[in-house]
PDB file of N, CA and C in Angstrom:
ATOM      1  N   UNK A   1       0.830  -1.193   0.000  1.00  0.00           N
ATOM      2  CA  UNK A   1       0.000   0.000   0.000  1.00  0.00           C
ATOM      3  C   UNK A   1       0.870   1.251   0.000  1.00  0.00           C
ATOM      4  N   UNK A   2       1.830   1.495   0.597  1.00  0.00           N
ATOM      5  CA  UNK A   2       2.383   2.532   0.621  1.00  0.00           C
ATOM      6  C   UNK A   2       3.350   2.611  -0.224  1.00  0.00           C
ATOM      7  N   UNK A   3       3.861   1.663  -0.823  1.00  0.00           N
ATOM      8  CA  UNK A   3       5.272   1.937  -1.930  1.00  0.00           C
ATOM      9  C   UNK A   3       3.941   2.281  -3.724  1.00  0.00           C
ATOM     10  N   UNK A   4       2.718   1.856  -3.477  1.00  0.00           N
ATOM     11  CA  UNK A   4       1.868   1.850  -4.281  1.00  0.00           C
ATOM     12  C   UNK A   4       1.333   3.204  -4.194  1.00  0.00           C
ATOM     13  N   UNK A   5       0.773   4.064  -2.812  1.00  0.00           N
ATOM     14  CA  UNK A   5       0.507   5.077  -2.926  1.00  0.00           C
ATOM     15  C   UNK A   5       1.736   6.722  -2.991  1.00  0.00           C
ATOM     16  N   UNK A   6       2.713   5.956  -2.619  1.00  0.00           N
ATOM     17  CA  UNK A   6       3.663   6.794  -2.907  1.00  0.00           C
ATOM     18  C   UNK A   6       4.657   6.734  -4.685  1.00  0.00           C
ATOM     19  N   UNK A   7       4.176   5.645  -5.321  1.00  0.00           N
ATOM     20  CA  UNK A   7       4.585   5.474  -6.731  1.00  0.00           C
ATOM     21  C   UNK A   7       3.512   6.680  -7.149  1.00  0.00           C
ATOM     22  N   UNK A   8       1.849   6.490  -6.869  1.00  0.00           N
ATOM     23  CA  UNK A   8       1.312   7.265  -7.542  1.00  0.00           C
ATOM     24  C   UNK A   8       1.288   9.167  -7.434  1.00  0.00           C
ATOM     25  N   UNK A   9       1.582   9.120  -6.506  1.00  0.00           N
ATOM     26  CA  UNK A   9       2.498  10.631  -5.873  1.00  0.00           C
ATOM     27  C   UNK A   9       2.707  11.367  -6.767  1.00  0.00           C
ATOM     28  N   UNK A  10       4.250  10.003  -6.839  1.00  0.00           N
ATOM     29  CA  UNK A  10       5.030  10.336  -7.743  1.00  0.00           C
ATOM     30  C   UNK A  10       4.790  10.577  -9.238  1.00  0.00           C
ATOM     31  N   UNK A  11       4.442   9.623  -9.691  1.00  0.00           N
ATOM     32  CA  UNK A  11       3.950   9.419 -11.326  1.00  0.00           C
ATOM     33  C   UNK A  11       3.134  10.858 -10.989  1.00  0.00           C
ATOM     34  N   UNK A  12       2.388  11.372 -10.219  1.00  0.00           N
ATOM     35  CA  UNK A  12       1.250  12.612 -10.865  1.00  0.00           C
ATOM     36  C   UNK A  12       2.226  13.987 -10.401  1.00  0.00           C
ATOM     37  N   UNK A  13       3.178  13.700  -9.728  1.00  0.00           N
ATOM     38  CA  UNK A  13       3.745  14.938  -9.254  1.00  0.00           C
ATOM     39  C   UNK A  13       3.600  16.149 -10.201  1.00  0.00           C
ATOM     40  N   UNK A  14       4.294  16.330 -10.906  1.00  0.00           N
ATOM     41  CA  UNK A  14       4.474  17.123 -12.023  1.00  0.00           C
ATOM     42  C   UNK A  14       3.308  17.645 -13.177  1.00  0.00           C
ATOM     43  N   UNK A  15       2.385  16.747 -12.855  1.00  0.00           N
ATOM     44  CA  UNK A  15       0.623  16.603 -13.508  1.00  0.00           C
ATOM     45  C   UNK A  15      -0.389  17.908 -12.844  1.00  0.00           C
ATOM     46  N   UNK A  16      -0.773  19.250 -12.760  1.00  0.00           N
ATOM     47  CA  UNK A  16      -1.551  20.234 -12.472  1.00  0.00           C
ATOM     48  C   UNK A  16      -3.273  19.580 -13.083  1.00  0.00           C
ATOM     49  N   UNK A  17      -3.678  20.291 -12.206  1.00  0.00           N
ATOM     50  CA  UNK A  17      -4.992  20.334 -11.631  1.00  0.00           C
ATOM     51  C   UNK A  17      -5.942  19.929 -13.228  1.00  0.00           C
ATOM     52  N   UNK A  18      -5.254  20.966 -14.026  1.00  0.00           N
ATOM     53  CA  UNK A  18      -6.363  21.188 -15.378  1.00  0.00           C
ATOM     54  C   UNK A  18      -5.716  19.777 -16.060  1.00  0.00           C
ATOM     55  N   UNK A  19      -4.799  19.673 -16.469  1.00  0.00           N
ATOM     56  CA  UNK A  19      -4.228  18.993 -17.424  1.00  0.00           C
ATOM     57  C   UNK A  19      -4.770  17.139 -16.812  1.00  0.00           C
ATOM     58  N   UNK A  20      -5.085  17.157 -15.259  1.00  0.00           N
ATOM     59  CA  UNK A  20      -5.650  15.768 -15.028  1.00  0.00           C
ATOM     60  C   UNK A  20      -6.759  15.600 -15.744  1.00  0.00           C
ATOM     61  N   UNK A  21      -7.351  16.934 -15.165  1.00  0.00           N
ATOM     62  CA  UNK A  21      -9.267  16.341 -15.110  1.00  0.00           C
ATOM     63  C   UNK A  21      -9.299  16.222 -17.011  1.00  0.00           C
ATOM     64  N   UNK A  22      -8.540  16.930 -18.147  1.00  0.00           N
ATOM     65  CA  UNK A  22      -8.681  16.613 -19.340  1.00  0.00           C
ATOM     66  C   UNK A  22      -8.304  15.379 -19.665  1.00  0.00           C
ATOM     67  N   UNK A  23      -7.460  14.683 -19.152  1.00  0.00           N
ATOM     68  CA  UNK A  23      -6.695  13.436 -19.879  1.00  0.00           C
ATOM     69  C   UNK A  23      -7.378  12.576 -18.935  1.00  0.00           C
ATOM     70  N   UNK A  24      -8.068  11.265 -20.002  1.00  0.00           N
ATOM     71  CA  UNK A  24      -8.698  10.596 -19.210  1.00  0.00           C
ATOM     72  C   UNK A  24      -7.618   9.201 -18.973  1.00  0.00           C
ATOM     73  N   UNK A  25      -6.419   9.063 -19.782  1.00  0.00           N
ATOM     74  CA  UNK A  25      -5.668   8.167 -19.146  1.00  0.00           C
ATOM     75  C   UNK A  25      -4.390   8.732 -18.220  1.00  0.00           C
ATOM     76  N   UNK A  26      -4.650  10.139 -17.359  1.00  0.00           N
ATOM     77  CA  UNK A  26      -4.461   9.825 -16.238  1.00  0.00           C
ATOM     78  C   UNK A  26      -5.128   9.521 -15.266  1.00  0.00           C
ATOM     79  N   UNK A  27      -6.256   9.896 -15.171  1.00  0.00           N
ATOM     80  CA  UNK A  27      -7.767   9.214 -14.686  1.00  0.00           C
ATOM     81  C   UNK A  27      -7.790   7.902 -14.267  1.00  0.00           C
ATOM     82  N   UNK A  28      -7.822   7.215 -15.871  1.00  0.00           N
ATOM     83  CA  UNK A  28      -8.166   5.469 -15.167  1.00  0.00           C
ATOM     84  C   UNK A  28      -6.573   5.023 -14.818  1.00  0.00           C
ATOM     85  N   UNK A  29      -5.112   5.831 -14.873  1.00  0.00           N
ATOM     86  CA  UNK A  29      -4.249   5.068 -14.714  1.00  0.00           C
ATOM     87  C   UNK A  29      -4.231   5.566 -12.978  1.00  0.00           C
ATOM     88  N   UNK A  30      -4.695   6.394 -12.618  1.00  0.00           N
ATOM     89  CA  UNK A  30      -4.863   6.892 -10.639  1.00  0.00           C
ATOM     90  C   UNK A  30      -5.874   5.801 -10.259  1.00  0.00           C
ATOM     91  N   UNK A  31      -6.677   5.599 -11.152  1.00  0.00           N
ATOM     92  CA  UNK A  31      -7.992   4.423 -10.567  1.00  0.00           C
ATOM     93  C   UNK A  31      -7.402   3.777 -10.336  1.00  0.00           C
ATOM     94  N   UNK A  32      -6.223   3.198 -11.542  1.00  0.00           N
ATOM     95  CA  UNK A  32      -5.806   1.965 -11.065  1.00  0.00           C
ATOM     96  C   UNK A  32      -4.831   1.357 -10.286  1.00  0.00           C
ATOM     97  N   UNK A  33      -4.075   2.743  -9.362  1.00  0.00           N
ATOM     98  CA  UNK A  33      -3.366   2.758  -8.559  1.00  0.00           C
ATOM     99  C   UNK A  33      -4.439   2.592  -6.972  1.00  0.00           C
ATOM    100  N   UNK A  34      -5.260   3.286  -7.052  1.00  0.00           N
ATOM    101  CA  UNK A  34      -5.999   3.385  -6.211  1.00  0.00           C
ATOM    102  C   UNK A  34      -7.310   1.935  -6.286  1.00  0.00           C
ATOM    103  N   UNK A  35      -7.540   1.230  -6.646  1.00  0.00           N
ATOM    104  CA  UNK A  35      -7.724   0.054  -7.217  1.00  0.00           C
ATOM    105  C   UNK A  35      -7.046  -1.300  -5.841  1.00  0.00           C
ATOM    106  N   UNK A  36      -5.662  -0.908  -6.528  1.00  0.00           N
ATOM    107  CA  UNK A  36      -4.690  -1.879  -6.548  1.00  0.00           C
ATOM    108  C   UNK A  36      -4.063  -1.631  -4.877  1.00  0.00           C
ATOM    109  N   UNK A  37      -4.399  -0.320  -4.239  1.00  0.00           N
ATOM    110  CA  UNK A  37      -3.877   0.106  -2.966  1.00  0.00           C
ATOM    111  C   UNK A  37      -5.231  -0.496  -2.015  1.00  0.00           C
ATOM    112  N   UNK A  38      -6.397  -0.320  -2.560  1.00  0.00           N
ATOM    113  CA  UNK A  38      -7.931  -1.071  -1.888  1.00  0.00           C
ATOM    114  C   UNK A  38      -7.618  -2.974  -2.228  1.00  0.00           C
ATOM    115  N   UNK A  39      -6.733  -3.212  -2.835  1.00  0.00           N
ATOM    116  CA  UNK A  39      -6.899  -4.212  -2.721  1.00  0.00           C
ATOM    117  C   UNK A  39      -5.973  -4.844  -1.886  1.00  0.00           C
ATOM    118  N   UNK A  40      -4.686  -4.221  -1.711  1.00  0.00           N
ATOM    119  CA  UNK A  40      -3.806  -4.407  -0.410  1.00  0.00           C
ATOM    120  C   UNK A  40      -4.148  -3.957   0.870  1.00  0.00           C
ATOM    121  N   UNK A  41      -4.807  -2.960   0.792  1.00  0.00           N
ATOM    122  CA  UNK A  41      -5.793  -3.043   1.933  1.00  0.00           C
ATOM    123  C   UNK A  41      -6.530  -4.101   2.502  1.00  0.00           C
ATOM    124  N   UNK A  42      -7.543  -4.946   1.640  1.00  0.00           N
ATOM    125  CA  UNK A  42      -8.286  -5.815   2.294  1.00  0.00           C
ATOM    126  C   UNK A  42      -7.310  -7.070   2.899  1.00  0.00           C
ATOM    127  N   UNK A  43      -6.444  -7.258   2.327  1.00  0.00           N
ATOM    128  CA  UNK A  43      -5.447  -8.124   2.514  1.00  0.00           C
ATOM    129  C   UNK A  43      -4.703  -7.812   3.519  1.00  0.00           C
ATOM    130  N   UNK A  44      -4.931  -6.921   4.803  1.00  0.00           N
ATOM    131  CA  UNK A  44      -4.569  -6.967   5.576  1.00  0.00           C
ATOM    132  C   UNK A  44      -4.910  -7.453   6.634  1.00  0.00           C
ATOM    133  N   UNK A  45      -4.112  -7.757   7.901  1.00  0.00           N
ATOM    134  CA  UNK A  45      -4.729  -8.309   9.071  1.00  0.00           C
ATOM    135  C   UNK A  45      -5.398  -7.284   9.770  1.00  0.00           C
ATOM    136  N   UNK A  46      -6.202  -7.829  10.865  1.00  0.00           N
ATOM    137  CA  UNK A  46      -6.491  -6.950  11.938  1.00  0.00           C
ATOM    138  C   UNK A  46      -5.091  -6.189  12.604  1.00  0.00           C
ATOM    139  N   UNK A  47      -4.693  -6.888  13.132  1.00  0.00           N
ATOM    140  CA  UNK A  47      -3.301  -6.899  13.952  1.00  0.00           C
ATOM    141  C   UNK A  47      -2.585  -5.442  13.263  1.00  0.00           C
ATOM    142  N   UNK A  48      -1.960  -6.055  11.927  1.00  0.00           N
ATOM    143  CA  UNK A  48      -1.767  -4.611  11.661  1.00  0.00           C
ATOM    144  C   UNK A  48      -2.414  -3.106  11.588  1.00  0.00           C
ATOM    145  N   UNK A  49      -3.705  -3.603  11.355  1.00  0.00           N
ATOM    146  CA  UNK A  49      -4.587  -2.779  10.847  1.00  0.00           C
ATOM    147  C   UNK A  49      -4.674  -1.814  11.876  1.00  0.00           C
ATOM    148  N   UNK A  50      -4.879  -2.718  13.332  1.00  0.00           N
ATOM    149  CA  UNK A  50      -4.369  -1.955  14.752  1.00  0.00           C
ATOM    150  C   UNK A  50      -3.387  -0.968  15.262  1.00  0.00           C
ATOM    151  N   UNK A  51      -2.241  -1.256  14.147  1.00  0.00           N
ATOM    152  CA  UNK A  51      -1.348  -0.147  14.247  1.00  0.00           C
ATOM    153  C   UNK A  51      -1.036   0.877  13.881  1.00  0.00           C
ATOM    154  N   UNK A  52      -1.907   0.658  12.561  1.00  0.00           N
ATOM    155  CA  UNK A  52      -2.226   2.268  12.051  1.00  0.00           C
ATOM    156  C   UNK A  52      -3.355   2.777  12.154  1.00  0.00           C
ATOM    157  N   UNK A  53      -3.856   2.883  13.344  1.00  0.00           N
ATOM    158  CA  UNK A  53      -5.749   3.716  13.247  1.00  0.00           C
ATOM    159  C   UNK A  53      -5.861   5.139  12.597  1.00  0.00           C
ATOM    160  N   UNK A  54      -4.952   5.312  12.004  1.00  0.00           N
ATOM    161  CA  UNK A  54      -5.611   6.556  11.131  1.00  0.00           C
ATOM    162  C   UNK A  54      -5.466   6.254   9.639  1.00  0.00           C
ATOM    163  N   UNK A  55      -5.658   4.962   9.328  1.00  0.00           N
ATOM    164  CA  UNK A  55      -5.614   5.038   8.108  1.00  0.00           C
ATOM    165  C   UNK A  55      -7.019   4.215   8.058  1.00  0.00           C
ATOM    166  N   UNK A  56      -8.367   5.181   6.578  1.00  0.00           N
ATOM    167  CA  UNK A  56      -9.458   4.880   6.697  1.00  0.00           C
ATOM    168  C   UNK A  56      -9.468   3.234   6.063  1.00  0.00           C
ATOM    169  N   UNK A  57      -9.311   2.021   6.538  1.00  0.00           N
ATOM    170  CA  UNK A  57      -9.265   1.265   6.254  1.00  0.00           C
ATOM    171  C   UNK A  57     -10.906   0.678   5.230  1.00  0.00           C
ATOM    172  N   UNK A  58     -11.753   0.897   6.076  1.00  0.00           N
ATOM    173  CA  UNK A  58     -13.372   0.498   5.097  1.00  0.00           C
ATOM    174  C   UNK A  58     -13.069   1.523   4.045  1.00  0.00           C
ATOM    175  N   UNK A  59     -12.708   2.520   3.944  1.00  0.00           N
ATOM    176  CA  UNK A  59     -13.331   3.734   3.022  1.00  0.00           C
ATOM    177  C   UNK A  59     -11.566   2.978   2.221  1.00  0.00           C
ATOM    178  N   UNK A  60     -10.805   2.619   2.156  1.00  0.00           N
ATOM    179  CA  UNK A  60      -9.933   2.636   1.076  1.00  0.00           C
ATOM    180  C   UNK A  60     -10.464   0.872   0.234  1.00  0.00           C
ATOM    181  N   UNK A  61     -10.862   0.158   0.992  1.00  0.00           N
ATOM    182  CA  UNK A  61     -11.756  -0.730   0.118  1.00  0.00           C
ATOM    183  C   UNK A  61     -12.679  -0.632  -0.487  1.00  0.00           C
ATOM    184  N   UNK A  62     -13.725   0.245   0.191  1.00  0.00           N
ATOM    185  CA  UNK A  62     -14.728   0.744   0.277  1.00  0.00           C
ATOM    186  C   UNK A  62     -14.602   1.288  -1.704  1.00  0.00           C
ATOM    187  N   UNK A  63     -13.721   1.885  -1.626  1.00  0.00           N
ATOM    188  CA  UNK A  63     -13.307   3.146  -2.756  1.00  0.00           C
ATOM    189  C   UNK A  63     -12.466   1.946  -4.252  1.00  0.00           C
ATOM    190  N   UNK A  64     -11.870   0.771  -3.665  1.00  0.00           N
ATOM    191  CA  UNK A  64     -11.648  -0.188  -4.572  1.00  0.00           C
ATOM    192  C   UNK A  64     -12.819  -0.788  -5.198  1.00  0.00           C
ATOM    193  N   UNK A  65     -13.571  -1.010  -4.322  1.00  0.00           N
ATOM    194  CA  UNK A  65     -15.306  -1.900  -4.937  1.00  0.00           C
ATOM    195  C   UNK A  65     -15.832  -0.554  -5.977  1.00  0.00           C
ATOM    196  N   UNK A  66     -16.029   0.301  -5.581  1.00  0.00           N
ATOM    197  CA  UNK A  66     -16.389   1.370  -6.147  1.00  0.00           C
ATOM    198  C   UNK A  66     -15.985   1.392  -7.780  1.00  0.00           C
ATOM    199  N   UNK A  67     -15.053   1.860  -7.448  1.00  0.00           N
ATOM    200  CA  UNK A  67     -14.064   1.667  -9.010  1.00  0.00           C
ATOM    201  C   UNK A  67     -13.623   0.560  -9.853  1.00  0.00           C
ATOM    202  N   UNK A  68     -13.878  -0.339  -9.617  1.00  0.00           N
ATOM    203  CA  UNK A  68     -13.821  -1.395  -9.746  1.00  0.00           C
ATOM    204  C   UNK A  68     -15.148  -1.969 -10.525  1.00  0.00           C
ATOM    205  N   UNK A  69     -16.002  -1.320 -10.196  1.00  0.00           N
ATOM    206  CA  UNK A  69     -17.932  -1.819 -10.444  1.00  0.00           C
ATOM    207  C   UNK A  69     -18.425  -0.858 -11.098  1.00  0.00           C
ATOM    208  N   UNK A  70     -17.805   0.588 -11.414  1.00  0.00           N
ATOM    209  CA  UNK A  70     -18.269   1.452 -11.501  1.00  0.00           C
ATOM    210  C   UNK A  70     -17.351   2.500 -12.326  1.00  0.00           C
ATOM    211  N   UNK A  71     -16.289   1.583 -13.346  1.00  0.00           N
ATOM    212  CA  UNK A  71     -15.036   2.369 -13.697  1.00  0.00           C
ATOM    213  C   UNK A  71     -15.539   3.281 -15.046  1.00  0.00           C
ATOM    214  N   UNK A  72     -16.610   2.838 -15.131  1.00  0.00           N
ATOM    215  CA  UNK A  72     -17.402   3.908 -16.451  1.00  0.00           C
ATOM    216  C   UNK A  72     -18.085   4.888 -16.154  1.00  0.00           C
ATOM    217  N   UNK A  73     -17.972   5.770 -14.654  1.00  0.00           N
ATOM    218  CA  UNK A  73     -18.149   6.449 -14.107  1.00  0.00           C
ATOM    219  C   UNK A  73     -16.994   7.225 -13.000  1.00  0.00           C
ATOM    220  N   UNK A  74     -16.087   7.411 -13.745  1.00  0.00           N
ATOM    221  CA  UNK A  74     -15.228   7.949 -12.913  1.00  0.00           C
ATOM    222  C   UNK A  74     -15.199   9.570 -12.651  1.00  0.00           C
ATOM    223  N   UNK A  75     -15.077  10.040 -12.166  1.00  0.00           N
ATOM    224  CA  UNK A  75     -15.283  11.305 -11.162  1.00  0.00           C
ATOM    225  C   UNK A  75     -14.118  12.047 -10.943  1.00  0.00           C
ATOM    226  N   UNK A  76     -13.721  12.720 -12.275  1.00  0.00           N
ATOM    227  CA  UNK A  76     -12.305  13.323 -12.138  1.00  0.00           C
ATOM    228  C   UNK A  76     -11.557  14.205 -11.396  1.00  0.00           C
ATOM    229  N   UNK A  77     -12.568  15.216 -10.482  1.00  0.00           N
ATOM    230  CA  UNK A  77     -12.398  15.582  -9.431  1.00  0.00           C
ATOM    231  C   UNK A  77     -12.517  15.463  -8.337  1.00  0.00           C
ATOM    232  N   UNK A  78     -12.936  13.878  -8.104  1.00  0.00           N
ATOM    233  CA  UNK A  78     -12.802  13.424  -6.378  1.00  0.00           C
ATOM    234  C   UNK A  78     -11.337  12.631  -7.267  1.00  0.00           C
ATOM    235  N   UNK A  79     -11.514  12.092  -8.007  1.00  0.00           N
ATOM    236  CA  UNK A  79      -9.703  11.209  -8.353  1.00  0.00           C
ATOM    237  C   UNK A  79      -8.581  12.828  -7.674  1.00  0.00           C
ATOM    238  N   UNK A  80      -9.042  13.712  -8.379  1.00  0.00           N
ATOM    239  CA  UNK A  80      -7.917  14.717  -7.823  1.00  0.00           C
ATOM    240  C   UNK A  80      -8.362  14.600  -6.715  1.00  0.00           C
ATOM    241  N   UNK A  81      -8.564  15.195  -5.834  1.00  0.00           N
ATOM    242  CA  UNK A  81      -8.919  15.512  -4.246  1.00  0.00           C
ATOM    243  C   UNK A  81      -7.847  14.071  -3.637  1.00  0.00           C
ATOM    244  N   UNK A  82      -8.442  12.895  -4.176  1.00  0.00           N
ATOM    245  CA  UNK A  82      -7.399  11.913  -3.410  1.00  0.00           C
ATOM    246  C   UNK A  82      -5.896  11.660  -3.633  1.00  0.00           C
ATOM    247  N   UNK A  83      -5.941  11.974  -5.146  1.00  0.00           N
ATOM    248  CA  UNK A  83      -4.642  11.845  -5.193  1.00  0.00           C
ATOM    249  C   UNK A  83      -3.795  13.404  -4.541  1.00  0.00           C
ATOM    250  N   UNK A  84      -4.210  14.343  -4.669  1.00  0.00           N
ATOM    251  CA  UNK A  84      -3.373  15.503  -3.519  1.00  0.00           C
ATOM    252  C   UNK A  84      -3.747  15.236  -2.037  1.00  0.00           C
ATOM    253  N   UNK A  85      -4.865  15.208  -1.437  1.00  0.00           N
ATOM    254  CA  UNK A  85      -4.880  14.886  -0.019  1.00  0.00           C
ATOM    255  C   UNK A  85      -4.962  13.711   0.684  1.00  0.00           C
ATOM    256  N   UNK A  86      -5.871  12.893   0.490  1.00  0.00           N
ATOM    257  CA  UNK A  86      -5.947  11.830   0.651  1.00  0.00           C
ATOM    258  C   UNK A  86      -4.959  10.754   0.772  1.00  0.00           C
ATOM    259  N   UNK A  87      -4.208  10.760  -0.420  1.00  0.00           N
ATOM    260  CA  UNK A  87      -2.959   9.604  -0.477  1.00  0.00           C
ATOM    261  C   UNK A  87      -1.760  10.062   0.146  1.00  0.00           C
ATOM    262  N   UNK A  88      -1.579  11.398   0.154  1.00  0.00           N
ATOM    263  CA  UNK A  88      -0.519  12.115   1.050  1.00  0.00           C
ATOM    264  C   UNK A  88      -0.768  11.899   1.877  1.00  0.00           C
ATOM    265  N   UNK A  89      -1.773  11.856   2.522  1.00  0.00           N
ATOM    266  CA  UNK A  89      -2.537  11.722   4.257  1.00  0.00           C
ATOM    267  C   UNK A  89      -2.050  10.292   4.483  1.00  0.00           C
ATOM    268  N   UNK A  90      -2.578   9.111   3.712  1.00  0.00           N
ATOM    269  CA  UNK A  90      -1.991   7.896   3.871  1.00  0.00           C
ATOM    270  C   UNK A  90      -0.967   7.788   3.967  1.00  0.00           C
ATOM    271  N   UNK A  91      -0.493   8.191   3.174  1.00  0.00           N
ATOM    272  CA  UNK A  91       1.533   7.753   2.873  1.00  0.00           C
ATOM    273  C   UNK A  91       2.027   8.157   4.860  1.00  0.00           C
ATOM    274  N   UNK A  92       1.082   9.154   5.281  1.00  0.00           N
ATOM    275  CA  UNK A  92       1.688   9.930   6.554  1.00  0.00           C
ATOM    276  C   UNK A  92       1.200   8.961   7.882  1.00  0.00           C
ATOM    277  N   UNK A  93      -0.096   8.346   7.582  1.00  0.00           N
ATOM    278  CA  UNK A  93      -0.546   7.385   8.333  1.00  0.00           C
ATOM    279  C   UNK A  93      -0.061   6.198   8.381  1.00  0.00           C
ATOM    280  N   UNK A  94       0.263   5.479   6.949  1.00  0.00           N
ATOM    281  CA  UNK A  94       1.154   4.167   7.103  1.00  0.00           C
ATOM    282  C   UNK A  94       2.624   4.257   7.536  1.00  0.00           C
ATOM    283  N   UNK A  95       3.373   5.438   6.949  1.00  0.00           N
ATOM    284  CA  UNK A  95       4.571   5.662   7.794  1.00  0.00           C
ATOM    285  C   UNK A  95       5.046   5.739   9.484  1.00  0.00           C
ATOM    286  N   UNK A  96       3.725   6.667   9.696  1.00  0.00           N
ATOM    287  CA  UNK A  96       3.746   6.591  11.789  1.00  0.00           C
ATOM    288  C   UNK A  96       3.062   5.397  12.185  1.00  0.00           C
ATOM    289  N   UNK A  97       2.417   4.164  11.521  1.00  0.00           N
ATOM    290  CA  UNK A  97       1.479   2.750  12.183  1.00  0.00           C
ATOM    291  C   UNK A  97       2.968   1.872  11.565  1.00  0.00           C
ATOM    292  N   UNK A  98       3.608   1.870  10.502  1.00  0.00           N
ATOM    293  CA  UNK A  98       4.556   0.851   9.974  1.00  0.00           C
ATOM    294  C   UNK A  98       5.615   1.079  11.454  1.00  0.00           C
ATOM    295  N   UNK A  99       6.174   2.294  11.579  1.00  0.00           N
ATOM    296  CA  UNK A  99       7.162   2.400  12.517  1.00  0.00           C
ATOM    297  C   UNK A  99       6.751   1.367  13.816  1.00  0.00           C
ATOM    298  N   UNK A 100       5.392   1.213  14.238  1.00  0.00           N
ATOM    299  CA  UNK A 100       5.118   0.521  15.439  1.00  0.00           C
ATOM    300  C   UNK A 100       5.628  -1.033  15.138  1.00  0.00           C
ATOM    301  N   UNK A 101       5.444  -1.202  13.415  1.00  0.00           N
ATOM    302  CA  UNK A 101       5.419  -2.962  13.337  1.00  0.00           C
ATOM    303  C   UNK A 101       6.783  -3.545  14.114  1.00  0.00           C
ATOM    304  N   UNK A 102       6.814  -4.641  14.487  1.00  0.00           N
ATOM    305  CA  UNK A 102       7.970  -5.697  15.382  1.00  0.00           C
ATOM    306  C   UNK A 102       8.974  -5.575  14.359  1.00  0.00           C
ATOM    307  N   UNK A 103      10.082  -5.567  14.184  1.00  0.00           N
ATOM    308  CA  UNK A 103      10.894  -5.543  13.608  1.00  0.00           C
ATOM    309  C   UNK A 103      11.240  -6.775  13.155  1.00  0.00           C
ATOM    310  N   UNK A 104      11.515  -7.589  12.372  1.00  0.00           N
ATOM    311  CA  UNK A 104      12.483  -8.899  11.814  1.00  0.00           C
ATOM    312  C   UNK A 104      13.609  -9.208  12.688  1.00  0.00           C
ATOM    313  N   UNK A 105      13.788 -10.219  12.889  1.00  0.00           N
ATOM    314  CA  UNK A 105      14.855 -10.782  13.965  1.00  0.00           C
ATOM    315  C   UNK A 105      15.118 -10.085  14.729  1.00  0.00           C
ATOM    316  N   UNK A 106      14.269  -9.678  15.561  1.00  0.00           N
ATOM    317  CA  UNK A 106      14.592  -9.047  16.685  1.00  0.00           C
ATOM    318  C   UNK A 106      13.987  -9.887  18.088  1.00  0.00           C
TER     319      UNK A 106
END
C-alpha cells in the first residue's frame, strides 16, 4: 500500500490540476493505482490494521469496490482531491502505524 501510494504521488507529481481532469488516461491510470492500494488493503490483518488507526481502512476498500464496479463512471475531481490529499494523508498514516510494526529478527 504505501510503496503503491507513494509510486502514484510520484507518477502525478508534475501533472496540475487542469491537465488531469482533461486526460482521461491519467484518470483510469490513478484508478488503477488506487484500485490496486484497496486491494492491499483488504489483505490486511487486523493486527496490523491496529497499528495504524488513522488510516481509513473500510473507506480505502470501500473506494476499490467502487471503481472497480463502476469504472465507467469515474469522477475526475474526487480522483484529484485523493490523489493531492488523501494519499498524502496515507503515505503519513502508514509511515507513523509501519514504525510501530515488530521488527524482523529481533
Amino acid at each position: 500500500m504505501l510503496r503503491l501510494a507513494r509510486e502514484a504521488i510520484t507518477e502525478f507529481e508534475a501533472i496540475d490540476a487542469r491537465t488531469f481532469l482533461q486526460r482521461r488516461v491519467y484518470q483510469t491510470s490513478l484508478a488503477w493505482y488506487l484500485q490496486a492500494i484497496g486491494e492491499a488493503a483488504s489483505r490486511i490483518s487486523d493486527e496490523p490494521r491496529a497499528l495504524c488507526p488513522d488510516v481509513p481502512w473500510r473507506k480505502i476498500v470501500g473506494t476499490r469496490h467502487i471503481l472497480s464496479h463502476e469504472y465507467d463512471r469515474l469522477m475526475p475531481e474526487k480522483l484529484w482531491a485523493v490523489l493531492r490529499m488523501h494519499l498524502p494523508a496515507l503515505v503519513a498514516a502508514l509511515d507513523t502505524g509501519t514504525a510501530k510494526f515488530p521488527q524482523r529478527g529481533h
